[in-house]
C-alpha atoms as a PDB file:
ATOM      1  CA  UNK A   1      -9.572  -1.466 -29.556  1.00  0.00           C
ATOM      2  CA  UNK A   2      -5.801  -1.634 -30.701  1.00  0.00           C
ATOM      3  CA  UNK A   3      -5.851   1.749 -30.974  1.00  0.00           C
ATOM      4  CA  UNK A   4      -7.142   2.565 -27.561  1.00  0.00           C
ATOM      5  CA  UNK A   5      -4.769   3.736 -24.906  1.00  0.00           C
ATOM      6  CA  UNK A   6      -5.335   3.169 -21.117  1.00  0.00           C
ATOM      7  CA  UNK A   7      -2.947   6.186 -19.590  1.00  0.00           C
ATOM      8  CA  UNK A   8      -2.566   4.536 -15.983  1.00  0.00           C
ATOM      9  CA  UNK A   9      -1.207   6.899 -13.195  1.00  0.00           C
ATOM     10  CA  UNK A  10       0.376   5.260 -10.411  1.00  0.00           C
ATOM     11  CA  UNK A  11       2.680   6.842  -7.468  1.00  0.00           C
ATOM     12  CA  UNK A  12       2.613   7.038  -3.634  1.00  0.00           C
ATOM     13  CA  UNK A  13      -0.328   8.028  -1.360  1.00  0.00           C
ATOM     14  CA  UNK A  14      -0.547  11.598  -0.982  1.00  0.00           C
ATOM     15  CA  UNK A  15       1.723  12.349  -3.882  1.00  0.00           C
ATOM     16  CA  UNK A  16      -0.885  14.255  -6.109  1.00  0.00           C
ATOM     17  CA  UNK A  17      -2.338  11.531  -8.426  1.00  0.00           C
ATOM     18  CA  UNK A  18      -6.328  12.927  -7.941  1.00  0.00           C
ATOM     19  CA  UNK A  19      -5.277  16.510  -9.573  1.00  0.00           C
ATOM     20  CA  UNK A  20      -3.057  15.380 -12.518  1.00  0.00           C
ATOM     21  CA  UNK A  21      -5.547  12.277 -13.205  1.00  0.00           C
ATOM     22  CA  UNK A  22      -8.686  15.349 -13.413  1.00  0.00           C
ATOM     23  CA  UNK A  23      -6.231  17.550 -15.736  1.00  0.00           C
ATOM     24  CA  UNK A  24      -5.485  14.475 -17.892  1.00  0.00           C
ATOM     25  CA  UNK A  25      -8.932  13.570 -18.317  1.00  0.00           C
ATOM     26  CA  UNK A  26     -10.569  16.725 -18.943  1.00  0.00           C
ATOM     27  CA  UNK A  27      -6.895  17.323 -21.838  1.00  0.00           C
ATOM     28  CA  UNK A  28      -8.455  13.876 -23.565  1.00  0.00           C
ATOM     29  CA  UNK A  29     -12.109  14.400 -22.797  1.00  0.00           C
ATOM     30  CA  UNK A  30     -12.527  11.454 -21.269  1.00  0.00           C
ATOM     31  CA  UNK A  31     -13.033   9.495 -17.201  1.00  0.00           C
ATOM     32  CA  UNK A  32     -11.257   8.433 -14.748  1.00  0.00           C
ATOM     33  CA  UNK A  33     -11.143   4.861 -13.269  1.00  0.00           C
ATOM     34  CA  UNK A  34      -9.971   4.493  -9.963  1.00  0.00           C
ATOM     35  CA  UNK A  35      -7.409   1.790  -8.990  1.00  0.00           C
ATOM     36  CA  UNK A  36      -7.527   2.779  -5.348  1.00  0.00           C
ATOM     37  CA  UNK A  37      -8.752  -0.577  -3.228  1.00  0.00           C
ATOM     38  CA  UNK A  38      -9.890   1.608  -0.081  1.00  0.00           C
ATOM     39  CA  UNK A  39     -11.469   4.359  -2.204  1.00  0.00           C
ATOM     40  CA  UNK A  40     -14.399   1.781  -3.622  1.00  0.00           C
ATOM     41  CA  UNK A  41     -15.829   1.674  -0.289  1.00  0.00           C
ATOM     42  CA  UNK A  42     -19.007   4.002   0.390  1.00  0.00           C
ATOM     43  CA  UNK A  43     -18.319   3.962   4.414  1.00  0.00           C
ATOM     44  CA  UNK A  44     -14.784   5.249   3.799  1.00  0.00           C
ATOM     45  CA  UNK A  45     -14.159   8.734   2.880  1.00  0.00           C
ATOM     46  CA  UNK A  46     -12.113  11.184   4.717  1.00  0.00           C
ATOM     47  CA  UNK A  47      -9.201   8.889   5.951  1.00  0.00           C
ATOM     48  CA  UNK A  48      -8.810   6.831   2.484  1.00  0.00           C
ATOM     49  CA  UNK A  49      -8.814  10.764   0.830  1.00  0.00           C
ATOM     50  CA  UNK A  50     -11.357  10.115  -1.474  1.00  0.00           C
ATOM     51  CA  UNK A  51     -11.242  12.705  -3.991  1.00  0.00           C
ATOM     52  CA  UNK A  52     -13.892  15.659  -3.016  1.00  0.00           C
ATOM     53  CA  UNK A  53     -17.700  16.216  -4.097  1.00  0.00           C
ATOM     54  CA  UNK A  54     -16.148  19.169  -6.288  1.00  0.00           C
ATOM     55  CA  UNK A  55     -13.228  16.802  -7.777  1.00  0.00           C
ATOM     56  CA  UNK A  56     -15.832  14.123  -8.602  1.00  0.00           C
ATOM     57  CA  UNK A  57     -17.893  16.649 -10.169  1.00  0.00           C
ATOM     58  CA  UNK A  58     -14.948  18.034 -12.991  1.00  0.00           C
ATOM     59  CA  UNK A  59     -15.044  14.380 -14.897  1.00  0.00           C
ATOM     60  CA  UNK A  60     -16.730  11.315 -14.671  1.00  0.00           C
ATOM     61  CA  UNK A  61     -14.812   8.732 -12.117  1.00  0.00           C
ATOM     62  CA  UNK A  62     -15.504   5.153 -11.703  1.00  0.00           C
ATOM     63  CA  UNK A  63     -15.095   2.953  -8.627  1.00  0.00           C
ATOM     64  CA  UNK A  64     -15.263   5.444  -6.184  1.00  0.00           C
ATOM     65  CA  UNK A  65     -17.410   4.586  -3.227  1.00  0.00           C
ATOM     66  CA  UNK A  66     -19.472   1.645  -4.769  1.00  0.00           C
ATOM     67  CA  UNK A  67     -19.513  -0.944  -2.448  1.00  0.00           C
ATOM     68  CA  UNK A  68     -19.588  -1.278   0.978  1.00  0.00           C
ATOM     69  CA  UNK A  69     -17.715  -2.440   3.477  1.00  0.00           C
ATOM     70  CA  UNK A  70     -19.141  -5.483   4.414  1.00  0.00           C
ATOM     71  CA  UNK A  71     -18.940  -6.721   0.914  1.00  0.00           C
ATOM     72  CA  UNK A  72     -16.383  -9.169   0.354  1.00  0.00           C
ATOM     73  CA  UNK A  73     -14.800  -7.932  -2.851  1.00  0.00           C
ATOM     74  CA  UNK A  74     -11.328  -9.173  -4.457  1.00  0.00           C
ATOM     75  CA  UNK A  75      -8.520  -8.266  -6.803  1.00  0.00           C
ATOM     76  CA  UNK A  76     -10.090 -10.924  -9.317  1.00  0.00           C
ATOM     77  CA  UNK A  77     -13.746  -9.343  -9.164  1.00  0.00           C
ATOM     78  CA  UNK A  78     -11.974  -5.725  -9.333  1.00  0.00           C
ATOM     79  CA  UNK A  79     -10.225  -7.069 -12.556  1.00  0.00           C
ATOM     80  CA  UNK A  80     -13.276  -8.389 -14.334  1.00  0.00           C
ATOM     81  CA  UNK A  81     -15.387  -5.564 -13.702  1.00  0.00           C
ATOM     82  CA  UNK A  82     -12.802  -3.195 -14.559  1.00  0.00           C
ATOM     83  CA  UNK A  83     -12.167  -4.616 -17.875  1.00  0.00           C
ATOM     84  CA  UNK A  84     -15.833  -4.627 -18.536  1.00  0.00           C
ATOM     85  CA  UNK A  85     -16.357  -1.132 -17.854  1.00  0.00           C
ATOM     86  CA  UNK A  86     -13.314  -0.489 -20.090  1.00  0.00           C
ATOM     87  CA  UNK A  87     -14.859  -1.893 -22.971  1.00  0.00           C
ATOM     88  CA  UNK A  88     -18.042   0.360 -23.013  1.00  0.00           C
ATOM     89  CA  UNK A  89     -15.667   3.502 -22.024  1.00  0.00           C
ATOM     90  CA  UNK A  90     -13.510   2.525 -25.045  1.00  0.00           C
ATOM     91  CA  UNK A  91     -16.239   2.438 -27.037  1.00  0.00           C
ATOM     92  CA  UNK A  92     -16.804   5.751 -26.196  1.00  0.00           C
ATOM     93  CA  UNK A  93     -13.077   7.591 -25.654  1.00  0.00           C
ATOM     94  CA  UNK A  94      -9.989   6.716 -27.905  1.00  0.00           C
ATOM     95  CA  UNK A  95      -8.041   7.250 -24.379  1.00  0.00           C
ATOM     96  CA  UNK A  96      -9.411   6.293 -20.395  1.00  0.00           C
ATOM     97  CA  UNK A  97      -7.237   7.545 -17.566  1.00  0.00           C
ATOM     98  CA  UNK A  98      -7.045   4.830 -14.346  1.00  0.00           C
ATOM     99  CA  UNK A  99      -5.443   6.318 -11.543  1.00  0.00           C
ATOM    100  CA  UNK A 100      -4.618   5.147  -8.073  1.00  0.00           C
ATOM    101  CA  UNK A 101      -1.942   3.443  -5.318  1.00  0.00           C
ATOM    102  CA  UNK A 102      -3.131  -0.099  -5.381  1.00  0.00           C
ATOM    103  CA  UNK A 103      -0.265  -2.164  -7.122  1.00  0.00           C
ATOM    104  CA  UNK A 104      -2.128  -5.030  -7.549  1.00  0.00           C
ATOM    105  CA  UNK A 105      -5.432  -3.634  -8.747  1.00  0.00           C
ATOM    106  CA  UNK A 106      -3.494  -1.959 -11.236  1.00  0.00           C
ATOM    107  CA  UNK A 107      -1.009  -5.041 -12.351  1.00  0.00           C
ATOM    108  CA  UNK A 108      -4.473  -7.311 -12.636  1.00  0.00           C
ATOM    109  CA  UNK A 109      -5.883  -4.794 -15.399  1.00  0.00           C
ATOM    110  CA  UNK A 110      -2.512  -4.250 -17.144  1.00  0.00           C
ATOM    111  CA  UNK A 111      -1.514  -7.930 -17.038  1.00  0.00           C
ATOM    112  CA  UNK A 112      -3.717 -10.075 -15.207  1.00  0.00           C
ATOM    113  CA  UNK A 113      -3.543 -12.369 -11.874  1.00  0.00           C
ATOM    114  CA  UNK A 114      -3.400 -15.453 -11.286  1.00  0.00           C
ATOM    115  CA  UNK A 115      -6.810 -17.834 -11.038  1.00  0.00           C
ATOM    116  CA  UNK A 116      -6.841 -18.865  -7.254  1.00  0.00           C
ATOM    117  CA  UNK A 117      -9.636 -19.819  -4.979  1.00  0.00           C
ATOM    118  CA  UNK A 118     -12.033 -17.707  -3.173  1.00  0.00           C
ATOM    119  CA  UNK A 119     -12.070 -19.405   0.449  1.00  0.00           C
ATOM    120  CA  UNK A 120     -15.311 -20.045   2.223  1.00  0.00           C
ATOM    121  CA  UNK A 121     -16.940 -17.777   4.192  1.00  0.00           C
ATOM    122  CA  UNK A 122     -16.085 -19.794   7.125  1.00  0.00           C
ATOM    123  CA  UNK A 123     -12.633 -20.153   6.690  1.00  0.00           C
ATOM    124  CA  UNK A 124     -11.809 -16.099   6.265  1.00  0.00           C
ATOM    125  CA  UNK A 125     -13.959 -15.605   9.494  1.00  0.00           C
ATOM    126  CA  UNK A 126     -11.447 -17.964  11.378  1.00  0.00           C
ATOM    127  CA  UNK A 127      -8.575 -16.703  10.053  1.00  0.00           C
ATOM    128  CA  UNK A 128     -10.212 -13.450  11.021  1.00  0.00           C
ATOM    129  CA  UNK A 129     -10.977 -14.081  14.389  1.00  0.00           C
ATOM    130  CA  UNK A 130      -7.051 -15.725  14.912  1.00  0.00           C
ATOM    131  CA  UNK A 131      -5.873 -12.463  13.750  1.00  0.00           C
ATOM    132  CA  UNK A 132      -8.385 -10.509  16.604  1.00  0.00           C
ATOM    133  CA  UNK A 133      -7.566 -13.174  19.300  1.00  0.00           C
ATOM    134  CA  UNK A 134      -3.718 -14.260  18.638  1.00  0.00           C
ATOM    135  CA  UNK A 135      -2.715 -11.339  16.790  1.00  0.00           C
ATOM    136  CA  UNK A 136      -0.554 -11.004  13.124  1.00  0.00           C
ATOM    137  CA  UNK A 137       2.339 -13.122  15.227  1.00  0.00           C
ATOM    138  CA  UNK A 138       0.695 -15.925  15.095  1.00  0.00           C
ATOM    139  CA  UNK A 139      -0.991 -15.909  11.098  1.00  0.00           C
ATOM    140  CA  UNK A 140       3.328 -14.680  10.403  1.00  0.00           C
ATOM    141  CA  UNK A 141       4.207 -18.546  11.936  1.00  0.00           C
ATOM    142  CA  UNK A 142       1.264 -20.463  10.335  1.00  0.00           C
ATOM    143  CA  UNK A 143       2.274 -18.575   7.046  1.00  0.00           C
ATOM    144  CA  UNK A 144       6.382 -19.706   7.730  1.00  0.00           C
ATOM    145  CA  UNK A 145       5.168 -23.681   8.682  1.00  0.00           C
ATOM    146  CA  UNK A 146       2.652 -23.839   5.430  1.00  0.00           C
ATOM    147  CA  UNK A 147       4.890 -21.402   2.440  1.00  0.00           C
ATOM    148  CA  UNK A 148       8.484 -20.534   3.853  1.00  0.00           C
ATOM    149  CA  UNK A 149       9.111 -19.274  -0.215  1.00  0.00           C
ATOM    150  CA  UNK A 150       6.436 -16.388   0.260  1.00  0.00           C
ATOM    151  CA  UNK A 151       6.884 -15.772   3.647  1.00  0.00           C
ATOM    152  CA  UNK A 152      10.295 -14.763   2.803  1.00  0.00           C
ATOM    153  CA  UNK A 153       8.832 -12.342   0.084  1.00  0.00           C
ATOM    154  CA  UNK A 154       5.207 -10.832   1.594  1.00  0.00           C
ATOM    155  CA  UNK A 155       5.238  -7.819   3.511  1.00  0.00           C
ATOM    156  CA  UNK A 156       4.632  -9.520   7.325  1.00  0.00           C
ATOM    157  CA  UNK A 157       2.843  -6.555   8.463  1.00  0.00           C
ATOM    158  CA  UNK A 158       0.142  -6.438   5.822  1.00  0.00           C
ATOM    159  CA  UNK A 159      -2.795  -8.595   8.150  1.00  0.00           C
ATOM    160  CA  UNK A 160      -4.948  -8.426   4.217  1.00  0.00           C
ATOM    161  CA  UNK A 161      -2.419 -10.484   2.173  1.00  0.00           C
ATOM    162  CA  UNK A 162      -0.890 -12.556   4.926  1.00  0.00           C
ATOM    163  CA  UNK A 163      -4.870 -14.206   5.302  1.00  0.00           C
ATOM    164  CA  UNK A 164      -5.271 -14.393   1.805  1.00  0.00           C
ATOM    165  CA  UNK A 165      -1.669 -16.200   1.084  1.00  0.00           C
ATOM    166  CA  UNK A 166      -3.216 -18.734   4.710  1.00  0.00           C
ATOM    167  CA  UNK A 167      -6.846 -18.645   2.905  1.00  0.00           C
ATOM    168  CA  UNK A 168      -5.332 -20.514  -0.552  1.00  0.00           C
ATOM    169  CA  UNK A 169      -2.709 -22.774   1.571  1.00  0.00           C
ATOM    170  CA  UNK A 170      -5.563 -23.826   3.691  1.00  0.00           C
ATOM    171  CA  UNK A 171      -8.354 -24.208   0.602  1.00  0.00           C
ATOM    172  CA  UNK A 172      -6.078 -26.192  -1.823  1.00  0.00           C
ATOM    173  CA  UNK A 173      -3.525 -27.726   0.346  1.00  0.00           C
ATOM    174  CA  UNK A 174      -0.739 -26.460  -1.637  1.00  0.00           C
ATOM    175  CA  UNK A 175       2.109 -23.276  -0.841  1.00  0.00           C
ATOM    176  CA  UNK A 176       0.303 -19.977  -2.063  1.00  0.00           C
ATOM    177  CA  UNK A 177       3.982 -19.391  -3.842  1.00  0.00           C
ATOM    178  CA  UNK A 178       2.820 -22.608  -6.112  1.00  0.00           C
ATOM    179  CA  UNK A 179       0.154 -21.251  -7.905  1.00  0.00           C
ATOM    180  CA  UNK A 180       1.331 -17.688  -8.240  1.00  0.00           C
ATOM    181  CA  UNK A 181       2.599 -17.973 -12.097  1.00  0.00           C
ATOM    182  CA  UNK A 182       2.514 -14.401 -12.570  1.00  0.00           C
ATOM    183  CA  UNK A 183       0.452 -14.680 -15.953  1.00  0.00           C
ATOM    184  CA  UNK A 184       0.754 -12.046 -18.480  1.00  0.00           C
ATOM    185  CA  UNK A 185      -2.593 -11.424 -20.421  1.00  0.00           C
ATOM    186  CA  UNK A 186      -2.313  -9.629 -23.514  1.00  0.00           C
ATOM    187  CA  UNK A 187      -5.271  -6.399 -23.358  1.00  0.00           C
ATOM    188  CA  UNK A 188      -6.548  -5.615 -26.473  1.00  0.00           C
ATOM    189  CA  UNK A 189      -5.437  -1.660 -25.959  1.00  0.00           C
ATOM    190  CA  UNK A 190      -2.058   0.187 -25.878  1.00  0.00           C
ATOM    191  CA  UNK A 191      -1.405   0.634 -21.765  1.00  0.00           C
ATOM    192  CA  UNK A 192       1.360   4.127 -20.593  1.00  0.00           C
ATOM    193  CA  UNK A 193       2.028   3.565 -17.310  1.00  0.00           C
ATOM    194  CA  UNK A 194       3.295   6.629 -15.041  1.00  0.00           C
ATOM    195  CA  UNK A 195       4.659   7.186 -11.583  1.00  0.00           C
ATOM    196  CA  UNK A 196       4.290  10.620 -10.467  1.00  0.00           C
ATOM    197  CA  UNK A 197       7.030  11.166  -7.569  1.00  0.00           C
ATOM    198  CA  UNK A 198       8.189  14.153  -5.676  1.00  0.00           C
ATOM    199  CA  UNK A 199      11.631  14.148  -3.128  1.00  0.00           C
ATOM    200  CA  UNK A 200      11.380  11.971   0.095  1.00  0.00           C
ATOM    201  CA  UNK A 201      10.794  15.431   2.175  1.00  0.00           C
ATOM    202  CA  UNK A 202       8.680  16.687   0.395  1.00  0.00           C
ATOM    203  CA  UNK A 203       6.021  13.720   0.006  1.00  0.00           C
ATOM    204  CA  UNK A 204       6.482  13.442   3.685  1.00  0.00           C
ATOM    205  CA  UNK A 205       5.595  17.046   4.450  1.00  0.00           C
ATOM    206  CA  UNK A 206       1.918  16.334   2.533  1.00  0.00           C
ATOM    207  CA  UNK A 207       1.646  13.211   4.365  1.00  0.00           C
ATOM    208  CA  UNK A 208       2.223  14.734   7.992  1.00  0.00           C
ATOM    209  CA  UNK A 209      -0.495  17.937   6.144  1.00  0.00           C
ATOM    210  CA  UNK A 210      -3.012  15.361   4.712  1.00  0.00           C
ATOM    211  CA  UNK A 211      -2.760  13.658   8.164  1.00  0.00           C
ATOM    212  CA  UNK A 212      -3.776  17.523  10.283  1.00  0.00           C
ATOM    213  CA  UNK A 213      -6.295  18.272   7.444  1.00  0.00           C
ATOM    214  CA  UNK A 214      -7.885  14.608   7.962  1.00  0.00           C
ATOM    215  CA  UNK A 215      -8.377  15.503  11.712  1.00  0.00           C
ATOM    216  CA  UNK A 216      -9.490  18.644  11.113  1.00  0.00           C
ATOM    217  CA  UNK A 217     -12.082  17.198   8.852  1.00  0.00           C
ATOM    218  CA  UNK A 218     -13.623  15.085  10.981  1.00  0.00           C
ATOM    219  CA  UNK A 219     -11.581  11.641  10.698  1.00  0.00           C
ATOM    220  CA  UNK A 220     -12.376  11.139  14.537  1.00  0.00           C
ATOM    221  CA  UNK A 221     -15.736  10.900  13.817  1.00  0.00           C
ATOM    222  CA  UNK A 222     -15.627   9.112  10.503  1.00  0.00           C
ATOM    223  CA  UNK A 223     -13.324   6.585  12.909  1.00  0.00           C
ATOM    224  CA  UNK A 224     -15.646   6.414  15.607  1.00  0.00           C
ATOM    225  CA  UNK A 225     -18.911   5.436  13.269  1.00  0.00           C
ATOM    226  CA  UNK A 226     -16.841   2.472  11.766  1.00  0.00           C
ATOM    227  CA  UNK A 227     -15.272   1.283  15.108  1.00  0.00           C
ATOM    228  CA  UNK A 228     -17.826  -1.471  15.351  1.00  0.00           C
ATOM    229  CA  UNK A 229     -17.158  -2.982  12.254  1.00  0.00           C
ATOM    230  CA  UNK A 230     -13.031  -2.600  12.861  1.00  0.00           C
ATOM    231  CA  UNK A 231     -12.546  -6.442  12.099  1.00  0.00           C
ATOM    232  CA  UNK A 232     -13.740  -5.868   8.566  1.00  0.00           C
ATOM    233  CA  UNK A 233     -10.904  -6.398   5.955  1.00  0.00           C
ATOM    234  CA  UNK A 234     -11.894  -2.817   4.348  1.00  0.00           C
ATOM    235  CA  UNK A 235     -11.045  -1.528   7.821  1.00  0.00           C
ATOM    236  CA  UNK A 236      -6.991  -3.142   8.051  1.00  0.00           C
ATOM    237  CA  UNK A 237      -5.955   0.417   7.335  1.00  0.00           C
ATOM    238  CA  UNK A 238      -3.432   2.907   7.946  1.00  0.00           C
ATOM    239  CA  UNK A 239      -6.331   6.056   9.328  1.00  0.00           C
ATOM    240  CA  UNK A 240      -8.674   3.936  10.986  1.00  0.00           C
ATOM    241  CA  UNK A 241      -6.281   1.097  12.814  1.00  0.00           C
ATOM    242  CA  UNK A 242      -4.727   3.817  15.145  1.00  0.00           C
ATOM    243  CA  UNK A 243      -7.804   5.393  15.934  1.00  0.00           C
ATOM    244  CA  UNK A 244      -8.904   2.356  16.513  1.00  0.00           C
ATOM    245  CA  UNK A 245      -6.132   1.572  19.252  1.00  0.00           C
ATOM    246  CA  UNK A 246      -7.209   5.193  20.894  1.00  0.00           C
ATOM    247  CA  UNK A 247     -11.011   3.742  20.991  1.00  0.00           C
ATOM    248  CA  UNK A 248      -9.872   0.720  23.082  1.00  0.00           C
ATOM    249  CA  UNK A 249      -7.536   2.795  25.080  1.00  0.00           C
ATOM    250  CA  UNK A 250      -4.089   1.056  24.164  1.00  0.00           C
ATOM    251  CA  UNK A 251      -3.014   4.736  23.634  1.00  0.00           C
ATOM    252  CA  UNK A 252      -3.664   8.422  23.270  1.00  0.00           C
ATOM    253  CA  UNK A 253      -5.204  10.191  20.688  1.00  0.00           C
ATOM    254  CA  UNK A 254      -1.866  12.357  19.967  1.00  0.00           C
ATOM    255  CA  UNK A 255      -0.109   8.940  19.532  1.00  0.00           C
ATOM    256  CA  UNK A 256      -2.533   7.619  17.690  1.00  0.00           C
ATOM    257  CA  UNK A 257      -1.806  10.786  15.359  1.00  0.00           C
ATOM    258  CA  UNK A 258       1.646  10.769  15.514  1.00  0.00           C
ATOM    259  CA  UNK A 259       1.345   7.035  14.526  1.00  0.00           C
ATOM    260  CA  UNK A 260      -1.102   7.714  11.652  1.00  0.00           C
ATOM    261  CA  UNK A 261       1.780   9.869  10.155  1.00  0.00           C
ATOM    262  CA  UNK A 262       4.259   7.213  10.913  1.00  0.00           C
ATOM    263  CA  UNK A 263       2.366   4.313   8.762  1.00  0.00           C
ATOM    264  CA  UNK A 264       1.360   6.280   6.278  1.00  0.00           C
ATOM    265  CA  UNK A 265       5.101   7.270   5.383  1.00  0.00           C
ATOM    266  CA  UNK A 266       6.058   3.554   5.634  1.00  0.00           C
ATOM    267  CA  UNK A 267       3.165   2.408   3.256  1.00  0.00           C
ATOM    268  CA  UNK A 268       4.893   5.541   1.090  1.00  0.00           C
ATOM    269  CA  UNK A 269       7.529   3.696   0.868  1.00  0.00           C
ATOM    270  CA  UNK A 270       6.859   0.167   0.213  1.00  0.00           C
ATOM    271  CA  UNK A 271       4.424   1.815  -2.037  1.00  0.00           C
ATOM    272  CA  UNK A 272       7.700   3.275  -3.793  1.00  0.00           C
ATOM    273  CA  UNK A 273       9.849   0.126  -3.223  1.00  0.00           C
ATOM    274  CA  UNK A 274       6.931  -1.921  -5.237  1.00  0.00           C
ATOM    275  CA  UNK A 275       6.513   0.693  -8.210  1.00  0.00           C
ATOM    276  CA  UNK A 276      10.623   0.365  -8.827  1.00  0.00           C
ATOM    277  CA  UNK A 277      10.733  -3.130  -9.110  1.00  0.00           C
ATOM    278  CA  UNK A 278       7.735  -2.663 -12.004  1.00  0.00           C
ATOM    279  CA  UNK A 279       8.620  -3.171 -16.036  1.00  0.00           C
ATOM    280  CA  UNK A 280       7.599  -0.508 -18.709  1.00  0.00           C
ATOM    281  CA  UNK A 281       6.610   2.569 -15.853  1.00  0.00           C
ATOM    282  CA  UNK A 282       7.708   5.793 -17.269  1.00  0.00           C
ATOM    283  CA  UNK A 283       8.387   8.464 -14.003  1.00  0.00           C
ATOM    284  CA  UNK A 284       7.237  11.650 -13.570  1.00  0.00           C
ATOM    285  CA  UNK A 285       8.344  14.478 -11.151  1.00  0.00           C
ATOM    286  CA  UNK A 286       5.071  16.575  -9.328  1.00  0.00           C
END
């Protein structure tokens, strides 16, 4: 497969990756494979913008609404299943488009991730329910007392990767920041990674649109069906949080709007701050 070539389009949400991945895959004849961690899940749809019945139907995409919710699935599954499905598509296609905003779903295909320890069921439920009953506060301090080195580098508002980092201290007895060694598998194609990027105001404009469209669409409802399962790790996102909030009355459904637009600029940005910082990323203007 040396002469295969994974073209891998990365950039913030709502920046236009679903169109440009569809034209690049129908200019090589080939599919799409979705690096988009909220887009796998079958219960999830119109606030994780999964691309349309009509989008799905111009070229073949993979990982797109293929497990559920309440499946416990992980960046080192996503990585060994991806790679598998790579081989038969590259036995197929000299060239396979991935596209999507998940950093680390992408870096573990390009590179690899470090081996670390699922946790027990029983363990992620407790850290679970301490995030429900004593809220992120609390998991931010047991994170400081346990690894001060990566609570100095995680992103404290991200509930998902704060439990994960406490899931590995707890499971080994060792700092998370230990066993991260960043490994760097060589792949056995050529990988082109791409950022597609527009200006600040103008990625915020589709945001703030995306966010009205969403609504209009029925995200309410979408919201409402999934409120019962809201502790679900699938469900610690920007969309379905704040509607969330509105459910249990901690505010009003304009706010919770209002903050939906809010988040989903911030996760824009740390989205952008993380894709800088990245080796080897050729960028692309809309």
């Amino acid at each position: 497969m040396a002469d295969k070539v994974l073209k891998v389009l990365e950039g913030p949400t709502a920046v236009g990756k679903t169109a440009l991945a569809i034209q690049w895959a129908k200019r090589y004849g080939t599919e799409i494979v979705s690096a988009d961690s909220r887009q796998f899940y079958r219960e999830l749809n119109i606030g994780v913008a999964r691309p349309s019945d009509a989008e799905l139907a111009e070229v073949p995409h993979h990982f797109i609404a293929c497990k559920s919710v309440e499946e416990y699935y992980s960046v080192s599954r996503y990585e060994e299943e991806a790679l598998a499905l790579l081989e038969r598509l590259f036995a197929r296609y000299d060239t396979v488009v991935m596209a999507g905003g998940s950093g680390l779903y992408v870096n573990a295909v390009c590179h690899g991730i470090d081996e670390l320890p699922d946790p027990s069921p029983a363990l992620r439920q407790e850290l679970k329910d301490l995030l429900q009953e004593k809220g992120i506060g609390y998991l931010q301090e047991r994170l400081k007392e346990l690894d001060p080195v990566f609570y100095e580098k995680i992103d404290l508002q991200n509930s998902v990767r704060l439990r994960r980092a406490l899931e590995v201290c707890l499971t080994t007895g060792k700092p998370y920041s230990s066993l991260r060694t960043n490994p760097r598998k060589q792949r056995p194609f050529i990988i082109e990674r791409y950022v597609l990027d527009r200006p600040k105001e103008e990625l915020y404009h589709r945001i703030n649109l995306r966010v009205d469209l969403m609504m209009q669409s029925g995200l309410l409802d979408e919201a409402k069906a999934l409120y019962p399962h809201r502790a679900l790790n699938a469900l610690q996102t920007v969309g379905y949080r704040e509607l969330f909030d509105y459910f249990d009355g901690k505010i009003s459904l304009e706010q919770a709007v209002t903050d939906i637009k809010t988040h989903t600029r911030r996760y824009a940005k740390r989205q952008l701050t993380w894709l800088r910082a990245q080796e080897n990323v050729a960028w692309i203007e809309a």
